[in-house]
C-alpha atoms as a PDB file:
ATOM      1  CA  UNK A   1      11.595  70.057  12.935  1.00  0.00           C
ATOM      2  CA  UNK A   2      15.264  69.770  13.873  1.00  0.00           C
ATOM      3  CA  UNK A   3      14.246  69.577  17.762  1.00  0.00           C
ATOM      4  CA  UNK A   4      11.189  67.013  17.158  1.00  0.00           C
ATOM      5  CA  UNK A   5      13.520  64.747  15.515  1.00  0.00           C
ATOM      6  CA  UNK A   6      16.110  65.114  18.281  1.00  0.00           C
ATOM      7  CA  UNK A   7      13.484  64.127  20.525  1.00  0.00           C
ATOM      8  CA  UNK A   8      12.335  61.254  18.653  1.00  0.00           C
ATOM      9  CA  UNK A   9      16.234  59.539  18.857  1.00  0.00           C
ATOM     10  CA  UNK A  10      16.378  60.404  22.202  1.00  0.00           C
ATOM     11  CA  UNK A  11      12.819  58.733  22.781  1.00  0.00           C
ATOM     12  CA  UNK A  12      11.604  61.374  25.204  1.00  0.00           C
ATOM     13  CA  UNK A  13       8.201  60.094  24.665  1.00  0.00           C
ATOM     14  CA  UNK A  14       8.731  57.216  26.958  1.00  0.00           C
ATOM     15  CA  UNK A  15      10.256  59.234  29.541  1.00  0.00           C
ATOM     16  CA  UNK A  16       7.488  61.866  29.508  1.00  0.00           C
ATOM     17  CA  UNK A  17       4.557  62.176  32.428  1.00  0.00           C
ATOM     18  CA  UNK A  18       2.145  60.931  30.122  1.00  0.00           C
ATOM     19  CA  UNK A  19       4.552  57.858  28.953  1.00  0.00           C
ATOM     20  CA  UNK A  20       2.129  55.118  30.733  1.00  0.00           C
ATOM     21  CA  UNK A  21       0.319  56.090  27.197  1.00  0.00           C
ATOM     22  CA  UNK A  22       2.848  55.503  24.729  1.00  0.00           C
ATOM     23  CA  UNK A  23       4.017  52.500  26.490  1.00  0.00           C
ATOM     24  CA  UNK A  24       0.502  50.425  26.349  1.00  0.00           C
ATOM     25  CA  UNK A  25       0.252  51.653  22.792  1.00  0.00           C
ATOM     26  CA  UNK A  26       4.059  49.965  22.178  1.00  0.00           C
ATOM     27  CA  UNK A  27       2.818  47.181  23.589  1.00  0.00           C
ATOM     28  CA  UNK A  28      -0.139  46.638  21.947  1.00  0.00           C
ATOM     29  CA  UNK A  29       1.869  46.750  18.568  1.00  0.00           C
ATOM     30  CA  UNK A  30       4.390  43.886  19.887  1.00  0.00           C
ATOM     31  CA  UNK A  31       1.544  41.968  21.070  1.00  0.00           C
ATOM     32  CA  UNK A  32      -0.047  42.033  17.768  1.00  0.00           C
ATOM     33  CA  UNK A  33       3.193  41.419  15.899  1.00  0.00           C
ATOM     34  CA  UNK A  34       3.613  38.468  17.481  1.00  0.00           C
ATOM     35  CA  UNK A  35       0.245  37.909  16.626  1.00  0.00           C
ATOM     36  CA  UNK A  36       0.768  38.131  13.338  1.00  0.00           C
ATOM     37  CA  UNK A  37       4.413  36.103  13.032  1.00  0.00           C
ATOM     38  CA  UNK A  38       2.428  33.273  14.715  1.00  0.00           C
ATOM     39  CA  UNK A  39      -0.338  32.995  12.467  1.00  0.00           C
ATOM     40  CA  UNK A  40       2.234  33.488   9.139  1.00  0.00           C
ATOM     41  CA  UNK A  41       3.764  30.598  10.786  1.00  0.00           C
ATOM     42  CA  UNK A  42       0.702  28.550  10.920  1.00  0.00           C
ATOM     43  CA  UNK A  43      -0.355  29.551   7.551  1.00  0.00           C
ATOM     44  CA  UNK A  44       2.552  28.533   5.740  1.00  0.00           C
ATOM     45  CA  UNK A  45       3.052  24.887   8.133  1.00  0.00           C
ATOM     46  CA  UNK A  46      -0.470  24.256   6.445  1.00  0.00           C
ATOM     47  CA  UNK A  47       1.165  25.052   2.686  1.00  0.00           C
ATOM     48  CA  UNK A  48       3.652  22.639   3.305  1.00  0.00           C
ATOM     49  CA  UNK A  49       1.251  19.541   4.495  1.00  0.00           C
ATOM     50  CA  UNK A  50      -0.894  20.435   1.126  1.00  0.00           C
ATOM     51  CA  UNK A  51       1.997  20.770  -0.908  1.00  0.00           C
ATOM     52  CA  UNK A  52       3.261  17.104   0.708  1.00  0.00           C
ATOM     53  CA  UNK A  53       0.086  15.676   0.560  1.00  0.00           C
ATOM     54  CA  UNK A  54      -0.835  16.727  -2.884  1.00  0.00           C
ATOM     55  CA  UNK A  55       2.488  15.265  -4.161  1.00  0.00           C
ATOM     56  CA  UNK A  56       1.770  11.577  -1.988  1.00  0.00           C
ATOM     57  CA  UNK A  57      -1.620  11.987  -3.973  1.00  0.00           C
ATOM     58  CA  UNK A  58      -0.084  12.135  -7.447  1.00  0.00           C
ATOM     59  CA  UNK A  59       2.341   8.983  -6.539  1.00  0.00           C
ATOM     60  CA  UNK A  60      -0.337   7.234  -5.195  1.00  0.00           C
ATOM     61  CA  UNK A  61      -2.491   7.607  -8.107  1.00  0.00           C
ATOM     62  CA  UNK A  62       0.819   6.767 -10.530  1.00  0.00           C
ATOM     63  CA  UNK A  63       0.784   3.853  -8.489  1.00  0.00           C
ATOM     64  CA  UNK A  64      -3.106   2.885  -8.754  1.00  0.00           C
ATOM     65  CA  UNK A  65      -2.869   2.961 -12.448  1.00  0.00           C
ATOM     66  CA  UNK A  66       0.353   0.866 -12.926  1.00  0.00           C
ATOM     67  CA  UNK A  67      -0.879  -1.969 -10.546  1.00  0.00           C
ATOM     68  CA  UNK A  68      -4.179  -1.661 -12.410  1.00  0.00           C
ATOM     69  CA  UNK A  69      -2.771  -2.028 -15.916  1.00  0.00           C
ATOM     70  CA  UNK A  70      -0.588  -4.989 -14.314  1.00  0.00           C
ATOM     71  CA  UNK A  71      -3.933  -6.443 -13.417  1.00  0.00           C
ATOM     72  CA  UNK A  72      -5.544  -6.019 -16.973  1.00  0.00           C
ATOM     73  CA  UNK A  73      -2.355  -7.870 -18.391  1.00  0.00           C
ATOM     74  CA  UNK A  74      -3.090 -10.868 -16.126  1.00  0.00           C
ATOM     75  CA  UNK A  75      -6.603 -11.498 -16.349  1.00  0.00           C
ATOM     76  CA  UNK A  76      -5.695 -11.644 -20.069  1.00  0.00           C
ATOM     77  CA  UNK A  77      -7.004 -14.950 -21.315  1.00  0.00           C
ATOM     78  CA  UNK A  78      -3.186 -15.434 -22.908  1.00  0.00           C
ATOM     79  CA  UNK A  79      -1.811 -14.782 -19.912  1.00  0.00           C
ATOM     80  CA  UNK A  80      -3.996 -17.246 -18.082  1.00  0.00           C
ATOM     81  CA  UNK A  81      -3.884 -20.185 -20.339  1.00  0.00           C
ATOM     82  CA  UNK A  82       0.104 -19.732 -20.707  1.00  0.00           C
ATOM     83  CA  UNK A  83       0.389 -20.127 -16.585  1.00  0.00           C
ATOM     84  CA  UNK A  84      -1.849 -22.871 -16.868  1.00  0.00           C
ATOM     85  CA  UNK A  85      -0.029 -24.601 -19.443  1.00  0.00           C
ATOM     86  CA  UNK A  86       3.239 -24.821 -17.377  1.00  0.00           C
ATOM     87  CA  UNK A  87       0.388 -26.806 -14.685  1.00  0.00           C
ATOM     88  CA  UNK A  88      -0.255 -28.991 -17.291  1.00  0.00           C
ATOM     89  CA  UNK A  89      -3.964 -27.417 -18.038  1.00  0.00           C
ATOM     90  CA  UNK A  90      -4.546 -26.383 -21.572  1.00  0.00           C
ATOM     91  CA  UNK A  91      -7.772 -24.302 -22.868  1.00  0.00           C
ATOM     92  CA  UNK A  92     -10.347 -26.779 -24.189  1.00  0.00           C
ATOM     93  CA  UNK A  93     -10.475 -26.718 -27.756  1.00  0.00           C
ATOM     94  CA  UNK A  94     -14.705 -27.139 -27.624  1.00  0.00           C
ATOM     95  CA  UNK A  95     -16.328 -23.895 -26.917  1.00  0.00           C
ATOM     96  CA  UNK A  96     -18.731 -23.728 -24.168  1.00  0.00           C
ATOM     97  CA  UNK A  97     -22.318 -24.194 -24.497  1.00  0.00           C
ATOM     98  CA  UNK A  98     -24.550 -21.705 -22.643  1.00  0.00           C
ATOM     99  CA  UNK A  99     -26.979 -23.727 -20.063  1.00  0.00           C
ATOM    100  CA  UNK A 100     -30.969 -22.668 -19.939  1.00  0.00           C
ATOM    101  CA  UNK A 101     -33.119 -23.814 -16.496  1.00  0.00           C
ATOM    102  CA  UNK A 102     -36.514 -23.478 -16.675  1.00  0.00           C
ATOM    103  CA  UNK A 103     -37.957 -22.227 -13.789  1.00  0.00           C
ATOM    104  CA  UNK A 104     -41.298 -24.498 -12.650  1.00  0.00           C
ATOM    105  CA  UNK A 105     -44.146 -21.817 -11.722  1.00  0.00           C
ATOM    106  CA  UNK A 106     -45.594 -22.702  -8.349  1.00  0.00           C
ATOM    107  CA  UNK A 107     -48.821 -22.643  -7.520  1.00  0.00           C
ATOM    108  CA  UNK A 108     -50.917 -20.259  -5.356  1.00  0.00           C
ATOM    109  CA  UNK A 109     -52.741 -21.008  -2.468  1.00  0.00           C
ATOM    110  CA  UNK A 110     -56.310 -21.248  -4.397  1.00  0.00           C
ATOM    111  CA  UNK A 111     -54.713 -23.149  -7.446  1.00  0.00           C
ATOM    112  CA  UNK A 112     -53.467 -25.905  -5.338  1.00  0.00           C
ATOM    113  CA  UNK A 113     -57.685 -26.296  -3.851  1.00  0.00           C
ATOM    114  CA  UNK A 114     -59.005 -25.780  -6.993  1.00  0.00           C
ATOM    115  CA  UNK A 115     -57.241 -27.678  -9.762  1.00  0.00           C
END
């Protein structure tokens, strides 16, 4: 145990006649360690434009609803007939009347030969 060990520090097993082994298999682990750093990387660059995103999304919806309730507030009829006032317009004191048009049915082809 002692002398496998002792070998193991001294890393005979590069050194050996049959080291052309060991070394492909050493490289093949720092080829896919890199591997794997590089896609950690990427993974976690991608967590970071969600997380950003996600929080732009939330403002931008804050925002959407305070413009929107600003809007409400104006189309108010109070607000609109207080703007107006300052113009010199004021609401008319008659409510409107509601307009019917009758439409005039046109005749077809055969009416309009045969009355």
């Amino acid at each position: 145990m002692k002398h496998g060990v002792y070998s193991i520090l001294k890393a005979r097993f590069l050194i050996n006649e049959d080291a052309t082994k060991n070394w492909r298999f050493i490289v093949f682990l720092i080829v896919l360690a890199i591997i794997m750093i590089a896609n950690t990387q990427q993974y976690e660059r991608k967590v970071f434009r969600i997380i950003a995103l996600t929080s732009e999304v939330k403002e931008l919806r804050s925002e959407f609803v305070d413009r929107r309730s600003e809007l409400m507030k104006l189309k108010m009829e109070s607000t609109v007939s207080r703007k107006m006032e300052a113009k010199g317009i004021y609401p008319s004191s008659v409510p409107p009347q509601k307009i019917k048009v009758k439409s005039i049915k046109e005749k077809s082809f055969l009416e309009k030969i045969w009355p």
